[in-house]
Protein backbone atom coordinates (compact mmCIF):
# COMPACT_ATOMS: atom_id res chain seq x y z
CA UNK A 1 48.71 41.11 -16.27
CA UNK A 2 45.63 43.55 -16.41
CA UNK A 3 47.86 46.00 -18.50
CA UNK A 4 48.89 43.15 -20.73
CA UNK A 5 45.40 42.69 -21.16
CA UNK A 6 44.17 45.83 -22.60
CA UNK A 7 47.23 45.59 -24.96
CA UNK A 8 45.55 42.61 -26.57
CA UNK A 9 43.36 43.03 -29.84
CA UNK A 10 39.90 43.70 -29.49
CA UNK A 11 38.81 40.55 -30.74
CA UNK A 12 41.29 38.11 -28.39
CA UNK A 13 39.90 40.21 -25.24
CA UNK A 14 36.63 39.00 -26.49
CA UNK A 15 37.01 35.37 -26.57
CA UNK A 16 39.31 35.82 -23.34
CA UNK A 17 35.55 37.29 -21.94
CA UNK A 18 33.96 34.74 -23.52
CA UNK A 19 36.03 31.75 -21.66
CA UNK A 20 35.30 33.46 -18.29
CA UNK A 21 31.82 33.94 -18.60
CA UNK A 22 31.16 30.03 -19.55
CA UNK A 23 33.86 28.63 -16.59
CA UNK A 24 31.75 30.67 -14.04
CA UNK A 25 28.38 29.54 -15.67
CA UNK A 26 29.87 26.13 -15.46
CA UNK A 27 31.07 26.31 -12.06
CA UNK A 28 27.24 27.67 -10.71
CA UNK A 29 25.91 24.88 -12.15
CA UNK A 30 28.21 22.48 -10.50
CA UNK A 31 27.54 23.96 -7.34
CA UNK A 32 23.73 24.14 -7.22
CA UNK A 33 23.83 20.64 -8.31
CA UNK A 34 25.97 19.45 -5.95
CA UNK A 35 23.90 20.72 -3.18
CA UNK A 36 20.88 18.87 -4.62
CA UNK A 37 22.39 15.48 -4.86
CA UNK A 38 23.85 16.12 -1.29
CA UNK A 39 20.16 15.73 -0.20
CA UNK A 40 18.77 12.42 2.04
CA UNK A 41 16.83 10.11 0.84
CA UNK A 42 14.13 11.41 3.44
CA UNK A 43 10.64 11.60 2.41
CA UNK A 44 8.98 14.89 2.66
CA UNK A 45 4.94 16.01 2.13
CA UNK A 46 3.85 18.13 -0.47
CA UNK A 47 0.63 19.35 0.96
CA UNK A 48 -2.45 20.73 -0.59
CA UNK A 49 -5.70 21.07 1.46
CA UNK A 50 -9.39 20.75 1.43
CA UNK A 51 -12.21 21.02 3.80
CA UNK A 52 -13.23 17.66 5.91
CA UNK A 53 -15.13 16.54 9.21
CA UNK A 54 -13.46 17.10 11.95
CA UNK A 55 -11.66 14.04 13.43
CA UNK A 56 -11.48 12.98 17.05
CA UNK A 57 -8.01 11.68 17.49
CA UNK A 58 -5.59 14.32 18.65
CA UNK A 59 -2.32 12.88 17.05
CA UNK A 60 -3.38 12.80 13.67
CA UNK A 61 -0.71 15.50 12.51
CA UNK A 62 -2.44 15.70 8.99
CA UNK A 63 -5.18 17.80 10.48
CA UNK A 64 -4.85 21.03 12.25
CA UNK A 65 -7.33 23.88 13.45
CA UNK A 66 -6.60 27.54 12.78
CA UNK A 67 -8.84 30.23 15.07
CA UNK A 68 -9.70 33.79 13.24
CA UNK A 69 -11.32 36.43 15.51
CA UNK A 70 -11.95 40.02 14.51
CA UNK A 71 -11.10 41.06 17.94
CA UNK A 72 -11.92 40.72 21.49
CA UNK A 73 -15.69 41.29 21.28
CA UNK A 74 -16.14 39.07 17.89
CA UNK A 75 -16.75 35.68 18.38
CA UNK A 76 -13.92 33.38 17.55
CA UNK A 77 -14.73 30.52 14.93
CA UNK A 78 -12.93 27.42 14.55
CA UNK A 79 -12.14 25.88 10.95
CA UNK A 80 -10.80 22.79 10.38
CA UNK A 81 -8.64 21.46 7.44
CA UNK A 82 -7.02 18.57 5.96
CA UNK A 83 -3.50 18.02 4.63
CA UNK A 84 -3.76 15.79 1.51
CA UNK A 85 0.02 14.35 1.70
CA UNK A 86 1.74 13.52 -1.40
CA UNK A 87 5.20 11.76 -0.46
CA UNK A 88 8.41 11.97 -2.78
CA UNK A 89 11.82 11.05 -2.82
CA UNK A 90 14.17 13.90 -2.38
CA UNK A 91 17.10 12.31 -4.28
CA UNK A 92 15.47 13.09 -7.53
CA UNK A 93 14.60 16.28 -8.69
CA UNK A 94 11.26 14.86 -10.42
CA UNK A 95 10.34 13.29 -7.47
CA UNK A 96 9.59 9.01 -7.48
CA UNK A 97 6.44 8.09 -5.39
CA UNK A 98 7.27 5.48 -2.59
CA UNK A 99 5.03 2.01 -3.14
CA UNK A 100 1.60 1.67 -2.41
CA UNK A 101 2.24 -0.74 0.60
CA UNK A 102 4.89 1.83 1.98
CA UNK A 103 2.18 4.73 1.81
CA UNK A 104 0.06 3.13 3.66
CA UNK A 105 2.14 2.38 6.71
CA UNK A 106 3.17 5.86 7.06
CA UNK A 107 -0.63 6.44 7.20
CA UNK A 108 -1.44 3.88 9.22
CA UNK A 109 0.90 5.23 11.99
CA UNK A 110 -2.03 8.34 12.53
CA UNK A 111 -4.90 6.12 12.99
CA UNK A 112 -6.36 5.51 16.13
CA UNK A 113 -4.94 1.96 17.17
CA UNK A 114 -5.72 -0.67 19.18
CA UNK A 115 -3.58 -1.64 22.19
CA UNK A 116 -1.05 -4.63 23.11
CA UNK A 117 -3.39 -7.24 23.84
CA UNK A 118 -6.86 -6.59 22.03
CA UNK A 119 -7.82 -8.03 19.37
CA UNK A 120 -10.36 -7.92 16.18
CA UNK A 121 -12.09 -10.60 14.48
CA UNK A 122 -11.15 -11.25 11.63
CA UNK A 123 -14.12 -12.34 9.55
CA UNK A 124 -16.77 -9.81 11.07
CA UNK A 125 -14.17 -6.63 10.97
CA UNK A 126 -14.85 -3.95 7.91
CA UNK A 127 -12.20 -1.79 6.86
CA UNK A 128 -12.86 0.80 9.63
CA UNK A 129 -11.97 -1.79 12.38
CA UNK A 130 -9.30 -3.24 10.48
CA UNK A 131 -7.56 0.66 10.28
CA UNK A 132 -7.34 0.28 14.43
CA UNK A 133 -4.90 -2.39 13.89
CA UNK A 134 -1.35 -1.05 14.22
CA UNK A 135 0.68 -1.57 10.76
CA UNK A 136 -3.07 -1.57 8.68
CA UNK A 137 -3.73 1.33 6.90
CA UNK A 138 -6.48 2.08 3.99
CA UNK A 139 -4.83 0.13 1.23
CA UNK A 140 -4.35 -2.94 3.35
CA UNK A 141 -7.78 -2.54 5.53
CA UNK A 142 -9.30 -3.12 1.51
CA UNK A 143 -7.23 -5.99 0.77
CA UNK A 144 -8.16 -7.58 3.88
CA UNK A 145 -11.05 -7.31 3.57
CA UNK A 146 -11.52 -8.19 -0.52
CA UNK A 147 -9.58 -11.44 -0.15
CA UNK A 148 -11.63 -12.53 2.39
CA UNK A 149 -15.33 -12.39 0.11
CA UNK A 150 -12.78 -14.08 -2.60
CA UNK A 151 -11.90 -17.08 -0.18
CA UNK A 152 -15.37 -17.36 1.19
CA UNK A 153 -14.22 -16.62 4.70
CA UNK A 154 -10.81 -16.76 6.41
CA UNK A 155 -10.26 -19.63 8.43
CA UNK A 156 -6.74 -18.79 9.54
CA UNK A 157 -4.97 -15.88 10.27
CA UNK A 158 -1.78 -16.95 8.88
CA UNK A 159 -4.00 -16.29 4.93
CA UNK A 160 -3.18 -13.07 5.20
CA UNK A 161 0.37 -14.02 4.47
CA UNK A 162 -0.69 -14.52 1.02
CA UNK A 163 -1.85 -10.83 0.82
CA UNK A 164 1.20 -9.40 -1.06
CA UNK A 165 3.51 -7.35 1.47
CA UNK A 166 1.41 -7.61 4.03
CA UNK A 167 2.39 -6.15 7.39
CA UNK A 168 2.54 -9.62 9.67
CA UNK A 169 3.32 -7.62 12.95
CA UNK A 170 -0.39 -6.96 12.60
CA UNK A 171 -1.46 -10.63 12.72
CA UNK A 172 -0.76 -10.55 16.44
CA UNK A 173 -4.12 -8.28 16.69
CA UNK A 174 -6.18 -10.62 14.52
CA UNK A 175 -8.33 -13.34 15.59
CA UNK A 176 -10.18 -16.29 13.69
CA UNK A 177 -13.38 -17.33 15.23
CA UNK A 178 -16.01 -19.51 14.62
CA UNK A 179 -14.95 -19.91 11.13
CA UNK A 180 -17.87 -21.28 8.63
CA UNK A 181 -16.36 -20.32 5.24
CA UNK A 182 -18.08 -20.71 2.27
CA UNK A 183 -18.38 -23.88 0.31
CA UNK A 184 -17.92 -24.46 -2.96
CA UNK A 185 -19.95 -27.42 -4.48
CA UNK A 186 -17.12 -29.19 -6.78
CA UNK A 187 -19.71 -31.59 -8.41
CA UNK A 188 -21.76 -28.93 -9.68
CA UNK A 189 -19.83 -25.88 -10.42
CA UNK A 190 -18.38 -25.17 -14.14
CA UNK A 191 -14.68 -24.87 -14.81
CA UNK A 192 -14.88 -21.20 -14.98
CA UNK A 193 -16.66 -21.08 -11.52
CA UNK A 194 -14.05 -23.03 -9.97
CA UNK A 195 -11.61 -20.96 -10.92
CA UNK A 196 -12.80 -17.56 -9.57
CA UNK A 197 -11.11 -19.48 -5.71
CA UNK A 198 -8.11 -18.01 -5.04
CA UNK A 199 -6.64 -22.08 -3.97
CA UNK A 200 -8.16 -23.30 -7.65
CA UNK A 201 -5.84 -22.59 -10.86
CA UNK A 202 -7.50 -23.28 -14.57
CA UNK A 203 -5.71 -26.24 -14.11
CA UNK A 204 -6.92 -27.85 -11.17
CA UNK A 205 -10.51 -26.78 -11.96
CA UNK A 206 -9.67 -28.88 -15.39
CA UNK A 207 -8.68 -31.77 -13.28
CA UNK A 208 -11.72 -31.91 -11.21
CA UNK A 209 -13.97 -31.52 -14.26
CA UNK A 210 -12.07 -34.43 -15.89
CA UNK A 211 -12.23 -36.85 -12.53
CA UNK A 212 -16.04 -35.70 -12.90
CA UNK A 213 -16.66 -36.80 -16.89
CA UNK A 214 -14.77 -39.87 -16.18
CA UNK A 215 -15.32 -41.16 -12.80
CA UNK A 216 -18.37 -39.38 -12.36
CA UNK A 217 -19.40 -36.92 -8.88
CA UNK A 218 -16.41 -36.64 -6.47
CA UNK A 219 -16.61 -37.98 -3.12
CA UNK A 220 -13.82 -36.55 -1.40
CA UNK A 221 -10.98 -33.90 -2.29
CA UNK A 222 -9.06 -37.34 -2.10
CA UNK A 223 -9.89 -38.78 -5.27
CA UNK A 224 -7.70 -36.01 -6.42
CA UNK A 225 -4.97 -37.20 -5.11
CA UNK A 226 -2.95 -38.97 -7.82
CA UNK A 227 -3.49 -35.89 -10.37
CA UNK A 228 -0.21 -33.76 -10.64
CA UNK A 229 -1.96 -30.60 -10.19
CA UNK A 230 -3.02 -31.51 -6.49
CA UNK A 231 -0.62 -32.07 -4.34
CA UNK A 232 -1.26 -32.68 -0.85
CA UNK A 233 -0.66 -29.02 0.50
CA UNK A 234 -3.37 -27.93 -2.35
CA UNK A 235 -6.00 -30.32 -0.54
CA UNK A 236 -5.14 -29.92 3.06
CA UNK A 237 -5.47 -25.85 1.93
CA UNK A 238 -9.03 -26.22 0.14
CA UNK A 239 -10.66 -28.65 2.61
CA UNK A 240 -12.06 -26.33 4.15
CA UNK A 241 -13.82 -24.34 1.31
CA UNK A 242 -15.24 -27.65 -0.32
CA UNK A 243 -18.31 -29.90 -0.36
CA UNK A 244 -19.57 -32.45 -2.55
């Protein structure tokens, strides 16, 4: 066959070449991107790294210590480093960042936490206590702690199921006392102030402004009761936040 091929005119051995060279292009392509879809869906750290206080907690695996001597009679000095983690999906060559929420659980695993059994108040914890709860993180310590000045003051734990994707294995580590949220004075406020609470919608402020123009200063969250846009759940939730 090799003799048959030099036999052939100079121009057929050419696009006989030709045909080769693309089908083992082709082929090398096909491979390497085989091997790259073959890849798990684990997430892996691109790292870059900056200077930072040293931390305390031995199993945070972000931070590490390097030791450079010049030999036995130079002193040996101690510099410490942080890995700045930037987490991708290897199933896509661009890379797709994970959620917020997710981020911040993987973080939240290196804090220092709290043990089975203790607890931290709720209303009186900044984000640095909240970070000792197991599941919390930075993103969620900041939620926590912003929807709480926007309700005036938890009174329940179970609130911070309306914190979206919230981790509720950490509600076992929160605690509610002494609640004395504050109160919003529904006689006097406008409809624009009303609405800033997270339990009042543009429409129920409108409602209570109404009752107000025609039935004059509210006595109890009761008198709502017979507008659509109060329900009993939407009282028995802003009782506490109310006073007249």
């Amino acid at each position: 066959m090799i003799r048959e091929f030099f036999y052939l005119q100079k121009s057929d051995r050419k696009v006989i070449l030709t045909v080769l060279c693309v089908a083992v292009v082709a082929l090398g392509v096909i491979f390497f991107a085989g091997g790259e879809n073959d890849r798990s869906n684990t997430l892996v750290s691109a790292d870059s790294i900056d200077r930072f206080a040293p931390r305390k907690h031995p199993r945070d695996s972000s931070t590490y210590r390097r030791r450079y001597g010049q030999g036995p009679s130079s002193a040996t000095r101690t510099v410490y480093v942080r890995t700045k983690i930037v987490y991708r999906d290897t199933a896509f060559s661009r890379g797709r960042a994970i959620s917020q929420g997710g981020r911040d659980t993987v973080r939240a695993h290196y804090q220092p936490k709290i043990r089975q059994g203790e607890h931290i108040v709720l209303n009186t914890a900044d984000t640095t206590a909240l970070k000792s709860v197991p599941g919390i993180g930075p993103y969620f310590a900041s939620k926590v702690v912003q929807y709480g000045e926007r309700l005036g003051g938890y009174v329940s734990v179970d609130q911070l199921d309306e914190i979206e994707d919230f981790p509720l294995d950490a509600k076992e580590y929160l605690v509610v006392e002494h609640p004395s949220p504050r109160k919003l004075n529904v006689n006097q406020l406008s409809l624009n102030e009303l609405k800033r609470h997270p339990y009042i919608n543009f429409y129920q402020a409108r409602a209570i402004t109404d009752y107000r123009r025609l039935h004059g200063p509210l006595k109890s969250l009761d008198d709502l009761r017979l507008s659509k846009d109060f329900p009993q759940p939407a009282i028995d939730r802003l009782r506490p936040y109310v006073t007249f």
